[in-house]
Protein backbone atom coordinates (compact mmCIF):
# COMPACT_ATOMS: atom_id res chain seq x y z
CA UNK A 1 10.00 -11.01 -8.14
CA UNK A 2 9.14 -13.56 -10.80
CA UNK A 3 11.57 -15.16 -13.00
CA UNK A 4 11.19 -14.95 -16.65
CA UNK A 5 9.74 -18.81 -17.59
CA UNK A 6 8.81 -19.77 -13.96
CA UNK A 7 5.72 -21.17 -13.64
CA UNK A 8 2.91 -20.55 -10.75
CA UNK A 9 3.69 -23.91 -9.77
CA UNK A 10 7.11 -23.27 -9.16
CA UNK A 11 7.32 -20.35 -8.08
CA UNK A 12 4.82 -21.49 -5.33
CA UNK A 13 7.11 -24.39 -4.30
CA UNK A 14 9.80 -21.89 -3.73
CA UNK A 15 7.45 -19.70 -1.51
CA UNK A 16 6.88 -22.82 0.39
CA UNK A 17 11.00 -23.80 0.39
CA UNK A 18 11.54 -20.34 1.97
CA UNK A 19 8.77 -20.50 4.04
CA UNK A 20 10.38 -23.69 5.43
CA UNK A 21 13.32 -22.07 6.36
CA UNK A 22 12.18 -19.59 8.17
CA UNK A 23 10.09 -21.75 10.26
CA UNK A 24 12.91 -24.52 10.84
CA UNK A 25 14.70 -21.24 12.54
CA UNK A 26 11.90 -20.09 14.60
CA UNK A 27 13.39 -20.82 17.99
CA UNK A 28 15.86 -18.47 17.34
CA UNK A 29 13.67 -15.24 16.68
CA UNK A 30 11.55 -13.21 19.03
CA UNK A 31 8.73 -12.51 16.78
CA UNK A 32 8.42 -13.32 12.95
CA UNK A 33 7.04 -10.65 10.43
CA UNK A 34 5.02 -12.04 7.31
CA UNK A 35 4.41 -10.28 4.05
CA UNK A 36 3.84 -13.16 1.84
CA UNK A 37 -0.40 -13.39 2.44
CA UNK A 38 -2.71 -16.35 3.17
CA UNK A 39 0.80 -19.36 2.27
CA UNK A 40 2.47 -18.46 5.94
CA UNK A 41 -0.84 -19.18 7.94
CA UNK A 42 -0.96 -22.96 8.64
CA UNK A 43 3.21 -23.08 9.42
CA UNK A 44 2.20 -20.47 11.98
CA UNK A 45 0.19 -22.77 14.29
CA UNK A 46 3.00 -25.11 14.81
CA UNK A 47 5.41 -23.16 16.27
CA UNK A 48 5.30 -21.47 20.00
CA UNK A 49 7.54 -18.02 18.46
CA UNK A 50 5.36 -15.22 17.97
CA UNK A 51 3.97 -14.13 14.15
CA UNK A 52 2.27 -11.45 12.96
CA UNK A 53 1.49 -10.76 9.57
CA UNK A 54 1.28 -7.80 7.02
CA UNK A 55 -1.71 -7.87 4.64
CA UNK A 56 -1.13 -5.98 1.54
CA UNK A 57 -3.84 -7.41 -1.20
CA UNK A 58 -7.82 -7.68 -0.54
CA UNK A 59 -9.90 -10.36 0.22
CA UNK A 60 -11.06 -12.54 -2.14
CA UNK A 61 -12.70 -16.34 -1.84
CA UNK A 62 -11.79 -19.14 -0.84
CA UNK A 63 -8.69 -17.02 0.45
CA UNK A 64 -10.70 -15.50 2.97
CA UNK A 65 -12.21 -18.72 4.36
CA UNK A 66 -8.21 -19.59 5.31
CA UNK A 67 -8.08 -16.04 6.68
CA UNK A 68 -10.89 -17.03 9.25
CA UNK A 69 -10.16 -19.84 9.88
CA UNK A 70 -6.60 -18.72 11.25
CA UNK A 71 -8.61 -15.32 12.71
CA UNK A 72 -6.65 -15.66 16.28
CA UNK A 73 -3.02 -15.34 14.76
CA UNK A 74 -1.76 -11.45 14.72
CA UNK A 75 -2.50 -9.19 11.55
CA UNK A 76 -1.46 -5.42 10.66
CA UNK A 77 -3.45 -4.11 8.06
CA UNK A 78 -1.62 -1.18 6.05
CA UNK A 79 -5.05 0.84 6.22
CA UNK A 80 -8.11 0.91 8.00
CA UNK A 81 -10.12 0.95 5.02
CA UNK A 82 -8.34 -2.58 3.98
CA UNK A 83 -10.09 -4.48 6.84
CA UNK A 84 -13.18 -6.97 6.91
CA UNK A 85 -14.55 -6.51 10.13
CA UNK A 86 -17.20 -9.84 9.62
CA UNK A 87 -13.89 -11.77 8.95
CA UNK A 88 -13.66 -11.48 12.80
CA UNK A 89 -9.36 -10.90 12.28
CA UNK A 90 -7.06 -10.25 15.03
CA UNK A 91 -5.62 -6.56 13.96
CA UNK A 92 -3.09 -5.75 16.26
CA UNK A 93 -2.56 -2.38 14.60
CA UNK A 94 -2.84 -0.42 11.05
CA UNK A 95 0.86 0.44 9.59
CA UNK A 96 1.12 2.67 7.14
CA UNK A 97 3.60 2.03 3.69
CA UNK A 98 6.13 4.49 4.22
CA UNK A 99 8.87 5.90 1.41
CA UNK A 100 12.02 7.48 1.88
CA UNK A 101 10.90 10.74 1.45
CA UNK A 102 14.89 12.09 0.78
CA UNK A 103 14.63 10.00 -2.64
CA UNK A 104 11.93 12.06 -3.91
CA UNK A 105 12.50 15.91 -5.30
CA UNK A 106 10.46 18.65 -3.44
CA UNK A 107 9.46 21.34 -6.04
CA UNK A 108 7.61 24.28 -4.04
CA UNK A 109 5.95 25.28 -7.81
CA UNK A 110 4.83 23.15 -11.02
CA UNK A 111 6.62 22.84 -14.06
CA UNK A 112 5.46 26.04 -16.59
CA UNK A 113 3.70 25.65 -18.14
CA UNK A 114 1.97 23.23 -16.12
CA UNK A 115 0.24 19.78 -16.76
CA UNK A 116 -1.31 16.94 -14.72
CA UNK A 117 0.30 13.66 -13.91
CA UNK A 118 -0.57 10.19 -13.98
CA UNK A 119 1.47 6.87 -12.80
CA UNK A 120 0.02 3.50 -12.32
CA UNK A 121 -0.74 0.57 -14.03
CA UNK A 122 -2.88 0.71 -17.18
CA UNK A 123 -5.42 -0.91 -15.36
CA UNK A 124 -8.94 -0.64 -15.08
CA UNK A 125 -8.99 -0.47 -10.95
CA UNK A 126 -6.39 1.95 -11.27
CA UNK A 127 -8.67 4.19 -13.87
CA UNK A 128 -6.08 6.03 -16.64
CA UNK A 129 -9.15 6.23 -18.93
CA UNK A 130 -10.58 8.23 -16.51
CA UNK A 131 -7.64 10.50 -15.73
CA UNK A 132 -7.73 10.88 -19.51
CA UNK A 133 -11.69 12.02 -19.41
CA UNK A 134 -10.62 14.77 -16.66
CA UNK A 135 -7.99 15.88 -18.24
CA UNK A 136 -10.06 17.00 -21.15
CA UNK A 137 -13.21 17.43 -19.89
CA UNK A 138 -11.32 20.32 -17.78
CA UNK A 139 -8.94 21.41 -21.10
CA UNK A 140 -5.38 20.44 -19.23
CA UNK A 141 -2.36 18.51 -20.16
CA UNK A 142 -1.81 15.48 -19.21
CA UNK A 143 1.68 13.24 -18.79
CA UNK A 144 0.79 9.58 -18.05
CA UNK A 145 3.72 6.88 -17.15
CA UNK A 146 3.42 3.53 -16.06
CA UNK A 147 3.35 -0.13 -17.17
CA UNK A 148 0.52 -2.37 -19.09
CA UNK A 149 0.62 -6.01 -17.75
CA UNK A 150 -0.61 -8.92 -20.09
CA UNK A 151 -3.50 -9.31 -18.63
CA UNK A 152 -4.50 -5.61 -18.67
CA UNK A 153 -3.10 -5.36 -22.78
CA UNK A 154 -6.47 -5.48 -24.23
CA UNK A 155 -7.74 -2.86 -22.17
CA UNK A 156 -4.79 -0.38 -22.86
CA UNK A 157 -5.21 -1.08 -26.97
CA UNK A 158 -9.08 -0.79 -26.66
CA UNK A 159 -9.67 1.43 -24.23
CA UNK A 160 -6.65 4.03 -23.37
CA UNK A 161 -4.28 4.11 -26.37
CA UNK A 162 -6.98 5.54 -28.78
CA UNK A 163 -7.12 8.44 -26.14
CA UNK A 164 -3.70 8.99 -26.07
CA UNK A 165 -3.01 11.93 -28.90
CA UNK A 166 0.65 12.22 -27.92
CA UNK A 167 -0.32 16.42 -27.35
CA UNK A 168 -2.59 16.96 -25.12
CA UNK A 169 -2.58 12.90 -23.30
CA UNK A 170 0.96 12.26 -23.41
CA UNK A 171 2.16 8.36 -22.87
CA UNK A 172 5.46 7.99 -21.66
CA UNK A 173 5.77 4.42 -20.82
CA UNK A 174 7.18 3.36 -18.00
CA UNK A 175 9.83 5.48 -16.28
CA UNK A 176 12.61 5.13 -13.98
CA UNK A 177 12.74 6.53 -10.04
CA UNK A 178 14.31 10.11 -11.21
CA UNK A 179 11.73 10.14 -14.06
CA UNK A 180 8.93 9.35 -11.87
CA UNK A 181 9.92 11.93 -9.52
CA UNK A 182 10.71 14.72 -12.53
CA UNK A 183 6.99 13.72 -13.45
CA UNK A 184 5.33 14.43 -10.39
CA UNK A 185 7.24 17.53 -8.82
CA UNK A 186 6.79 19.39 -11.92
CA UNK A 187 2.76 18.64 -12.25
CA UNK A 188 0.42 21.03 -11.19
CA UNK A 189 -1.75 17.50 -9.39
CA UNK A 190 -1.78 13.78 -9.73
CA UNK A 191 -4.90 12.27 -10.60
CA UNK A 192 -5.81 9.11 -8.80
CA UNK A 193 -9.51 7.94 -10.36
CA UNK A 194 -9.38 4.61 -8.83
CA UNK A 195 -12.58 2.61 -9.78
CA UNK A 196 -11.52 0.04 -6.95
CA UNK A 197 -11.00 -0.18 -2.85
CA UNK A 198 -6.98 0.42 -3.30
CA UNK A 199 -4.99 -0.86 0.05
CA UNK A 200 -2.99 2.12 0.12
CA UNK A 201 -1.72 3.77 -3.00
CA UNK A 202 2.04 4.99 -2.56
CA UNK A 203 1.63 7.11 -5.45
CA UNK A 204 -0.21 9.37 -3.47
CA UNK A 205 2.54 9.68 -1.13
CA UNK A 206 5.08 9.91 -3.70
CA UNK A 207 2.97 12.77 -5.13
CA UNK A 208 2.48 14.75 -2.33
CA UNK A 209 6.19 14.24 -1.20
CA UNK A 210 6.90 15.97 -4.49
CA UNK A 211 4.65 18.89 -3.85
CA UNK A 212 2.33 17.86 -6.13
CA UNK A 213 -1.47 17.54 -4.84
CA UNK A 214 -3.66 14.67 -5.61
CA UNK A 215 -7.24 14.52 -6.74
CA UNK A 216 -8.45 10.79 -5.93
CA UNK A 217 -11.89 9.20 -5.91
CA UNK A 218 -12.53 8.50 -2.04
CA UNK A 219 -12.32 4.92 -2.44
CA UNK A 220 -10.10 2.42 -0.43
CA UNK A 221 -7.93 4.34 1.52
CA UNK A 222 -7.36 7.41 -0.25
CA UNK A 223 -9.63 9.19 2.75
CA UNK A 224 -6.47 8.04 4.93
CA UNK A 225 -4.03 9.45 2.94
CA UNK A 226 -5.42 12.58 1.58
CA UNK A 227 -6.59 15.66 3.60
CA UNK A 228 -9.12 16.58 1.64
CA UNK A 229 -8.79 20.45 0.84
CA UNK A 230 -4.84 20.78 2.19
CA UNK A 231 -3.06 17.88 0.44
CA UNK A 232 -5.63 17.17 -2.42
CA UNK A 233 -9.22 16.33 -3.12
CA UNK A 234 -11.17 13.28 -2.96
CA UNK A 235 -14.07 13.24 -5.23
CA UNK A 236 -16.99 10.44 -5.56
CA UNK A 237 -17.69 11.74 -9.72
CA UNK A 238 -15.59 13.00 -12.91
CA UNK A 239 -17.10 16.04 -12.65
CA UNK A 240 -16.00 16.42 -8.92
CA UNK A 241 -12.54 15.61 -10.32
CA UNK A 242 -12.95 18.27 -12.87
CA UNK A 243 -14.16 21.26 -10.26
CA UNK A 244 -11.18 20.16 -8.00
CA UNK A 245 -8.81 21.22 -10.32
CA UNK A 246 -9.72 24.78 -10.03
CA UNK A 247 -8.79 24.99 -6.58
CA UNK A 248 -5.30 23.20 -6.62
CA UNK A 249 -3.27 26.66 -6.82
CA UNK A 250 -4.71 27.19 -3.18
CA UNK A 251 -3.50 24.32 -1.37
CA UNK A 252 -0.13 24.65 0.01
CA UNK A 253 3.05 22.57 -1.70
CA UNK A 254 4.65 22.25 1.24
CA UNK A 255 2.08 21.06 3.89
CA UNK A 256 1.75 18.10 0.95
CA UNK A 257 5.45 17.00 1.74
CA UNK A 258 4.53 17.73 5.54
CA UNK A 259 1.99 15.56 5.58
CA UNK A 260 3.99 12.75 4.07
CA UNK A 261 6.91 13.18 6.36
CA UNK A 262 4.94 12.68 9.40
CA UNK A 263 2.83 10.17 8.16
CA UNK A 264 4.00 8.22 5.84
CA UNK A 265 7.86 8.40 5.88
CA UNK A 266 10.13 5.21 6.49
CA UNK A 267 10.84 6.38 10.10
CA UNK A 268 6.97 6.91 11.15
CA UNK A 269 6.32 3.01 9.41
CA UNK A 270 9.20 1.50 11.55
CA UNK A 271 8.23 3.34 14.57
CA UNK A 272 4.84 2.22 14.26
CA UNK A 273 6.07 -1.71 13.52
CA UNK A 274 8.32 -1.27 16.39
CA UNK A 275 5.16 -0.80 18.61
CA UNK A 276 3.67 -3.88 17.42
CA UNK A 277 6.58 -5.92 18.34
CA UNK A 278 6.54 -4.70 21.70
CA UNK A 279 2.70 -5.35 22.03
CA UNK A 280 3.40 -9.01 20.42
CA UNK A 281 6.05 -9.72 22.86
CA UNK A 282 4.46 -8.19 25.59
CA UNK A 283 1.23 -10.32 25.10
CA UNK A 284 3.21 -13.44 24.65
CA UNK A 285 5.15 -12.68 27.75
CA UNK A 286 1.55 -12.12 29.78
CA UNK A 287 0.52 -15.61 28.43
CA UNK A 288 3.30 -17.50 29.26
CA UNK A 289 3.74 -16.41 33.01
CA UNK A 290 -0.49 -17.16 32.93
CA UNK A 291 0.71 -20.67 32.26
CA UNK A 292 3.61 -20.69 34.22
CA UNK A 293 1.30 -19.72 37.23
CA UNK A 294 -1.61 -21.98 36.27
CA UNK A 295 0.77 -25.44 36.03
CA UNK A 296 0.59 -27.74 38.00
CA UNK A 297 4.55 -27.72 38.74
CA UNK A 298 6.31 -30.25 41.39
CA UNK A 299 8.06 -28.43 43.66
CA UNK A 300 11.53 -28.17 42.01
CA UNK A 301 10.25 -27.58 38.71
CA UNK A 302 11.05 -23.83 39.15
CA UNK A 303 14.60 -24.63 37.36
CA UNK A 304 13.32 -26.14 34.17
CA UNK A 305 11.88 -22.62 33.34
CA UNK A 306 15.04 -20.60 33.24
């Protein structure tokens, strides 16, 4: 997390300090997991221990070009919709974000008298003025919570808070875990109108771990994370987004926190990342005895590799 008064500048040379220290070190790990994006790659080409790396963001250029050019080093993508197959990456696996679903409240019925839900940035990728337009195109309440970044400011005066009527479109600001969580077990759905190709989305696990449904726009990976028709809907228009909401009191409350326990719960995400260790290892292993094998070794040189 950022400082208050830090600058890009130094908070980059501080990436780069840690950075350091971890690769200094490197000897004495069996593999080294990455979240930090495109600033680990060139460190990872000078060191024999094996790396793979988490990708959480998108593409964009000239990142990408650094991407490719380190293409042969080992990436997890945290959905399938997230990759660039003409990048030509090594993905060694898609891990899902997981949550711990005992932090979040399981309500097997909405709040009455029920309302819809919003939580997200005030963004335009993450599209509250839209969850504002379904909530009145189809006559329901809606509760939205979540923060409004500097850069996003103007478009939360302009665009969302002359929607908001504090009746029907209720801003709450941003809110706290047990807040979030009261927000979303008690709503009847979460709306997720996403105008952009979203990673992941945990707040459509979060939802559904609540109980609550989600109605999404299939976009990014919300076709991953949603069943459509058992946990939620994903729509491609408003007006899809408007008919779904109909047909939430037929989906089942319970196969929603299901779904999240076996999918996206802390225990499935380190299961899965302790599978890509193992493959990582095992590869490395494979290559090494290659070498080993294919060496032109002296006779006693046997001892030197033990």
């Amino acid at each position: 997390m950022r400082s208050i008064g830090v600058t890009d500048q130094e908070y980059s040379a501080y990436e780069q300090w840690q950075l350091d220290k971890v690769y200094q070190q490197a000897d004495n790990f069996d593999v080294i997991h990455i979240h930090m994006g495109h600033a680990a790659l060139p460190y990872a080409n000078f060191i024999s221990t094996s790396i793979v790396h988490t990708l959480h963001g998108i593409f964009t250029a000239p990142i990408e070009q650094l991407f490719v050019q380190n293409r042969h080093q080992n990436y997890v993508s945290i959905s399938d919709a997230q990759r660039r197959p003409e990048l030509g990456l090594n993905y060694v696996a898609t891990v899902y974000n997981g949550i711990d679903t005992s932090l979040f409240e399981f309500r097997a019925q909405p709040n009455h008298p029920s309302y819809l839900a919003f939580l997200g940035r005030f963004s335009p990728e993450k599209g509250p003025h839209l969850a504002i337009e379904i909530a009145k195109q189809a006559g329901w309440p809606l509760k939205m919570a979540g923060k409004v970044d500097p850069v996003d400011q103007v478009f939360f005066e302009q665009t969302v808070k002359p929607l908001l009527d504090g009746q029907q479109i209720e801003y709450l600001g941003e809110v706290d875990h047990a807040q979030k969580c009261d927000l979303m077990a008690g709503a009847m759905a979460t709306l997720f109108p996403i105008t952009w190709r979203e990673p992941f989305g945990l707040v459509m696990a979060e939802s559904m771990a609540c109980g609550a449904p989600v109605i999404a726009m299939a976009l990014g990976a919300a076709p991953e994370v949603i069943i459509h028709g058992e946990t939620g809907f994903l729509c491609r228009t408003i007006d899809e987004c408007v008919a779904a909401i109909a047909h939430i009191p037929t989906l089942d409350r319970q196969s929603c926190r299901a779904h999240v326990e076996e999918n996206f719960s802390v225990q499935r995400m380190v299961n899965d990342y302790e599978a890509v260790y193992r493959q990582i290892l095992a590869k490395h292993c494979a290559q090494a005895d290659k070498w080993r094998s294919s060496a032109p070794y002296p006779a006693n040189a046997q001892s030197y590799l033990h």
